[in-house]
Protein backbone atom coordinates (compact mmCIF):
# COMPACT_ATOMS: atom_id res chain seq x y z
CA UNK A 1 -40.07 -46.51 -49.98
CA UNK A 2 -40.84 -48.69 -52.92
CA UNK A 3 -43.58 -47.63 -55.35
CA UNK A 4 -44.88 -48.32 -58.56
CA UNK A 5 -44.35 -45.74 -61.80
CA UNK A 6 -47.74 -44.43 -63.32
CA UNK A 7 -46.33 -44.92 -66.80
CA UNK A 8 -44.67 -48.42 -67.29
CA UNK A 9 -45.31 -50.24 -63.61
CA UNK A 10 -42.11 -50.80 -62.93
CA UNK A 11 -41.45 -50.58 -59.16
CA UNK A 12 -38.82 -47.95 -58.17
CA UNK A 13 -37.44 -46.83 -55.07
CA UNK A 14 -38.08 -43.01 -53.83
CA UNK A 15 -37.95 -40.85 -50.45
CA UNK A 16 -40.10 -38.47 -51.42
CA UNK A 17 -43.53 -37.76 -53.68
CA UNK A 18 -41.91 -38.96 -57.09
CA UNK A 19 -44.06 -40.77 -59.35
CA UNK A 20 -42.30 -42.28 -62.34
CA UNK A 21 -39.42 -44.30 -61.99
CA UNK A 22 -37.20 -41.96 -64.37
CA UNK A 23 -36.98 -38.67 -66.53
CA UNK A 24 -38.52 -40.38 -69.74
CA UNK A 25 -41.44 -41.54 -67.51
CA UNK A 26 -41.58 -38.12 -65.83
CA UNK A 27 -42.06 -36.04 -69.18
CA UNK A 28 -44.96 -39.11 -70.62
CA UNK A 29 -46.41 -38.16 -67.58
CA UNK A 30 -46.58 -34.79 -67.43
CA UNK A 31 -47.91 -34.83 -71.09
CA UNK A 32 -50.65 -37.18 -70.13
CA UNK A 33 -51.81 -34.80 -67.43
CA UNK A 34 -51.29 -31.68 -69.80
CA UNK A 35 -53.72 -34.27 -72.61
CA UNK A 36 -56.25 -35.26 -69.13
CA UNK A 37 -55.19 -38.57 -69.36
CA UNK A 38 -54.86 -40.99 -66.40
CA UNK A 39 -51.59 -43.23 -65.15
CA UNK A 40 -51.23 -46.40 -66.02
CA UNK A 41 -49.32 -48.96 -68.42
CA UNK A 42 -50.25 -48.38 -71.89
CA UNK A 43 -48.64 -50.38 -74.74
CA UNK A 44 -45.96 -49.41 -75.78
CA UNK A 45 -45.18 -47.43 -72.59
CA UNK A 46 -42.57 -49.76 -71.28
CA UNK A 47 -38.88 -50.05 -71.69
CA UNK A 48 -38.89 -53.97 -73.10
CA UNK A 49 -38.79 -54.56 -77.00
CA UNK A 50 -42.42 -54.33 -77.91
CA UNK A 51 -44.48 -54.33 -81.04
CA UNK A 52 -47.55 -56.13 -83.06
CA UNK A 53 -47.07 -59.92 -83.89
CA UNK A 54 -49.61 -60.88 -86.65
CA UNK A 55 -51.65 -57.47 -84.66
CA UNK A 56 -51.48 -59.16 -81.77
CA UNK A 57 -49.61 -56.43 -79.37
CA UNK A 58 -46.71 -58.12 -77.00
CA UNK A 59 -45.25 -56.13 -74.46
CA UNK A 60 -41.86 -57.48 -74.47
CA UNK A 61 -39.85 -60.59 -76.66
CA UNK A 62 -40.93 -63.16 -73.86
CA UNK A 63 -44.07 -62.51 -74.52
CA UNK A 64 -43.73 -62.52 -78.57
CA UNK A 65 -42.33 -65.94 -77.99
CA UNK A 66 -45.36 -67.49 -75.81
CA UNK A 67 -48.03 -65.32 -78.45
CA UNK A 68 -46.19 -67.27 -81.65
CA UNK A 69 -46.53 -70.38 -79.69
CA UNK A 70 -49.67 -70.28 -79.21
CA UNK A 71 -50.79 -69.67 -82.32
CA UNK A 72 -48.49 -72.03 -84.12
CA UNK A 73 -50.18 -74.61 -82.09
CA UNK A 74 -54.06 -73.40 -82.60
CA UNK A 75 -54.06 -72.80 -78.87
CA UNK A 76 -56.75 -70.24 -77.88
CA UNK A 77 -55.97 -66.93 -75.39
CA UNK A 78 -56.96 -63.64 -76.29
CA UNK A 79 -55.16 -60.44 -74.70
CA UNK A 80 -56.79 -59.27 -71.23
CA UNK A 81 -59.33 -56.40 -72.03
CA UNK A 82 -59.60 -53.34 -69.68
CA UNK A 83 -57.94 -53.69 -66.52
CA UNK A 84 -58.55 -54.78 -63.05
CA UNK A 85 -58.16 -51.73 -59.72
CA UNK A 86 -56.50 -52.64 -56.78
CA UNK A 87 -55.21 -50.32 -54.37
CA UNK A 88 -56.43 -47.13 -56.49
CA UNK A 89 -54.05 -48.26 -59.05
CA UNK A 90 -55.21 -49.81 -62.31
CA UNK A 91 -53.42 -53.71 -63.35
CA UNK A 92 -53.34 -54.04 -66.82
CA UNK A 93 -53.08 -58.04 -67.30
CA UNK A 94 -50.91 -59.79 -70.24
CA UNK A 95 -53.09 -62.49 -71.08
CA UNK A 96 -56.76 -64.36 -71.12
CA UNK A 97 -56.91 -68.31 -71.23
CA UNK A 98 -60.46 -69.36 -70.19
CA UNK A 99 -60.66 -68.01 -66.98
CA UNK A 100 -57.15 -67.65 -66.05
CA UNK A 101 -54.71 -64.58 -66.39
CA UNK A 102 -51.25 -65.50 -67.88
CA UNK A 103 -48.80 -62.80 -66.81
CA UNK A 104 -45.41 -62.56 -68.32
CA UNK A 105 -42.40 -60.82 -66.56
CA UNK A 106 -38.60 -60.95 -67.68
CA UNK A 107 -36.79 -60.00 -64.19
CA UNK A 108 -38.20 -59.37 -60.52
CA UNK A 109 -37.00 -57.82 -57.33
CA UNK A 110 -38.37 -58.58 -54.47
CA UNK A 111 -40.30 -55.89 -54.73
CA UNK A 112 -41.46 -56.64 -57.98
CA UNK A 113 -42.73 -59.68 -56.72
CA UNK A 114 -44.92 -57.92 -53.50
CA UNK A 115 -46.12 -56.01 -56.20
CA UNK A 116 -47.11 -59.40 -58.50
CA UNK A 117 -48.78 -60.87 -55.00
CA UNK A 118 -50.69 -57.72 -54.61
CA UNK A 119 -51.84 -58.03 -58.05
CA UNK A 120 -52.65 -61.53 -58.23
CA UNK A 121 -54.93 -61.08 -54.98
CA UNK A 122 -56.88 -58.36 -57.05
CA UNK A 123 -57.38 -60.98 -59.57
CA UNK A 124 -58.44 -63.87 -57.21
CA UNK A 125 -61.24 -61.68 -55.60
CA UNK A 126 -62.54 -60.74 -59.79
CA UNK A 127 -62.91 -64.66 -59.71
CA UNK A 128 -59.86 -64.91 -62.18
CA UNK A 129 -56.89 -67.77 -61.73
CA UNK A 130 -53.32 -66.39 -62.16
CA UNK A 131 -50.56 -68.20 -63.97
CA UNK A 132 -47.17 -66.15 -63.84
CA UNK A 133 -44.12 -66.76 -66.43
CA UNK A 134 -40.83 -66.20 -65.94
CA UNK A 135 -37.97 -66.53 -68.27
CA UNK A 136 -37.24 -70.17 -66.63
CA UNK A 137 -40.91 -71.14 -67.60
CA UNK A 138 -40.56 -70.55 -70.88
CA UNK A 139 -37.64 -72.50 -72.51
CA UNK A 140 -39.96 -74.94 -74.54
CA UNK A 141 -41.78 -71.35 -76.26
CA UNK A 142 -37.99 -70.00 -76.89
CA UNK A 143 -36.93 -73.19 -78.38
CA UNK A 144 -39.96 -73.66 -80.67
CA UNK A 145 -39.39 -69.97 -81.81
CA UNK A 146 -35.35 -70.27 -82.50
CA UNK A 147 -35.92 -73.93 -84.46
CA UNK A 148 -38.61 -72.73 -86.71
CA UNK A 149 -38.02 -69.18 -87.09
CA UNK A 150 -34.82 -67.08 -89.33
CA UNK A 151 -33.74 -64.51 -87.50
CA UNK A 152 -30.77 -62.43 -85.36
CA UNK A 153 -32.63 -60.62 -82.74
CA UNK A 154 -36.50 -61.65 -81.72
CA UNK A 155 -38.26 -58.58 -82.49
CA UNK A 156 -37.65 -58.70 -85.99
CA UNK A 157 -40.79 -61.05 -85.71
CA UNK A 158 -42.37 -58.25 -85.40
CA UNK A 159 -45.36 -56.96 -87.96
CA UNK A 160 -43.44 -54.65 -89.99
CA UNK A 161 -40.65 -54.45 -88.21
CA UNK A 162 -37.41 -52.37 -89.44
CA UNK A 163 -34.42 -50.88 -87.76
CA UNK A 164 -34.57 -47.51 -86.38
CA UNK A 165 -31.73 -45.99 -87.66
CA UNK A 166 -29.46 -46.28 -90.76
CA UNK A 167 -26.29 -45.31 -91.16
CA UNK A 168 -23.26 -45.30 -94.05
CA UNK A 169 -20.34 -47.96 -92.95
CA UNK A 170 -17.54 -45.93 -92.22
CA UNK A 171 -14.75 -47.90 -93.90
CA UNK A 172 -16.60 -49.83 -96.93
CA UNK A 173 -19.49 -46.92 -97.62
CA UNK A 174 -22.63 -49.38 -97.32
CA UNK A 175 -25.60 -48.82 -95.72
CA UNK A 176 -26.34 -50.85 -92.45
CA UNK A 177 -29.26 -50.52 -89.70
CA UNK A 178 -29.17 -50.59 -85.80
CA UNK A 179 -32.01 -50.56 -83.56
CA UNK A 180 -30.03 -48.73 -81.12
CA UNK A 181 -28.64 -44.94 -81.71
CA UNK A 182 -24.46 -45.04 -82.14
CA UNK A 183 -23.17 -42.91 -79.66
CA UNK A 184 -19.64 -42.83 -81.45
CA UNK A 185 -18.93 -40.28 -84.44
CA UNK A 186 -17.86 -43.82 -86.30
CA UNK A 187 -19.48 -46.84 -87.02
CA UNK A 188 -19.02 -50.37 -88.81
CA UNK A 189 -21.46 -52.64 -90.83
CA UNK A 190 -19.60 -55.83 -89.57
CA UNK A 191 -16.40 -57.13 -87.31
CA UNK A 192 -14.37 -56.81 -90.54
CA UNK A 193 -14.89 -53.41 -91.17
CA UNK A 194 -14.61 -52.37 -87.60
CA UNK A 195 -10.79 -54.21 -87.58
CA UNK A 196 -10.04 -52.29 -91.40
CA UNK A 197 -11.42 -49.26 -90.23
CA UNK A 198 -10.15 -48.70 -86.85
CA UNK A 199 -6.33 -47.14 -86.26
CA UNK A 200 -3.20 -49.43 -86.00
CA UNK A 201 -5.45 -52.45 -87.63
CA UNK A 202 -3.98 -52.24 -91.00
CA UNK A 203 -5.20 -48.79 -91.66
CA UNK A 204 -2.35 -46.67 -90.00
CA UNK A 205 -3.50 -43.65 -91.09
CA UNK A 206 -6.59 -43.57 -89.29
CA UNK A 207 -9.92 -44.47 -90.53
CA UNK A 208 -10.13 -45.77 -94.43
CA UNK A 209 -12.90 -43.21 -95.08
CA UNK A 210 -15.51 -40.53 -93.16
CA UNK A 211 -17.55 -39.95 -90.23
CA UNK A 212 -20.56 -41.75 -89.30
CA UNK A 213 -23.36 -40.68 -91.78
C-alpha cells in the first residue's frame, strides 16, 4: 500500500497503519500530536536542503534556483498561502503566478506522480492552473544561477547561511566546516591533508596529529 507521510509528503510504502515514512518523521509526529498540532508539510519539515532566500522560504535548491530567477528578472509569483484539502489531506502548494500553481519536485516514483495527479485535480476544481517542474525543466534557472552566482554548493545562497558543524583539520590544525556530521573519529580540511594525514601516504606513522575535534 502506498501512502503519503503526515510530516514531509513524501509517499512511502507500508502494510500496515504507519503514518510517516521514517523514524525522524515518526518522533515530529508524535510531538505535534503531544503540541495538538495537525499533519501536514510545514517548512522546513522535509528532507531537501531548505532555507530563506532574500526571506523568501524554498523548500529545496531547485526551488532556490527558480525563486533567484525570478527575481533577478523582476518576474512576479508570490509563495502559495494556506493550502488546498483533497482527500482529507491538506496540499501545501510551492508557488503562485497569476492564477496558476508552479510546483517544484526533484525526483518521482510512480507513485509520486498518482499522488501529483491527485493533487493537481484538487487544484483544477479551486479554479487554479498547475504547472509542474522537474529537474529537466529547469536547466535555463540552474544555468542563470551557476554563471552569475560564486559559490560550491547551492544553499550557501541561502539568507544567512553557515555550515553546521566545525571541526579542527586533523593533520594541519585549521578549522574547516561541513554541513554534514563526520561519522569518522578523523577528518581533513582538503584532498591534501587527507593524502598527508592518512597512513602509508607519507606519514608512516599514522596520522601527523589528533583526533577529530
Amino acid at each position: 500500500m502506498i501512502k503519503q507521510c503526515v510530516i514531509c509528503n513524501l509517499d512511502f510504502s507500508t502494510t500496515g497503519t504507519r503514518k510517516t515514512c521514517s523514524d525522524k518523521c515518526f518522533k515530529k509526529h508524535l510531538s505535534n500530536r503531544v503540541a495538538g498540532k495537525a499533519g501536514g508539510y510545514r517548512a522546513g519539515s522535509g528532507r531537501a536542503k531548505s532555507g530563506y532566500y532574500k526571506g523568501i522560504y524554498c523548500g529545496s535548491t531547485y526551488e532556490l534556483a527558480w525563486v533567484i530567477y525570478k527575481l533577478d528578472h523582476n518576474l512576479p509569483f508570490t509563495r502559495f498561502e494556506g493550502y488546498i484539502e483533497y482527500n482529507n489531506k491538506k496540499y501545501f502548494p510551492d508557488f503562485l503566478v497569476d492564477n496558476t500553481i508552479i510546483e517544484i519536485k526533484g525526483w518521482t516514483t510512480p507513485a509520486t506522480l498518482a499522488v501529483i495527479a491527485q493533487k493537481n485535480l484538487a487544484a483544477n476544481n479551486q479554479g487554479y492552473k498547475v504547472e509542474v517542474l522537474f529537474k529537466e525543466n529547469l536547466s535555463v534557472e540552474f544555468a542563470w544561477v551557476k554563471s552569475k552566482y560564486n559559490y560550491a554548493k547551492m544553499q550557501e545562497l541561502y539568507d544567512d547561511y553557515s555550515p553546521m558543524y566545525s571541526y579542527l583539520c586533523t593533520h594541519c590544525g585549521i578549522t574547516f566546516s561541513k554541513d554534514k556530521k563526520i561519522k569518522s573519529e578523523y577528518g581533513f580540511c582538503s584532498r591534501v591533508c587527507a593524502g598527508k594525514g592518512h597512513k602509508g601516504a607519507g606519514n608512516p606513522a599514522g596520522f601527523n596529529k589528533v583526533k577529530l575535534r
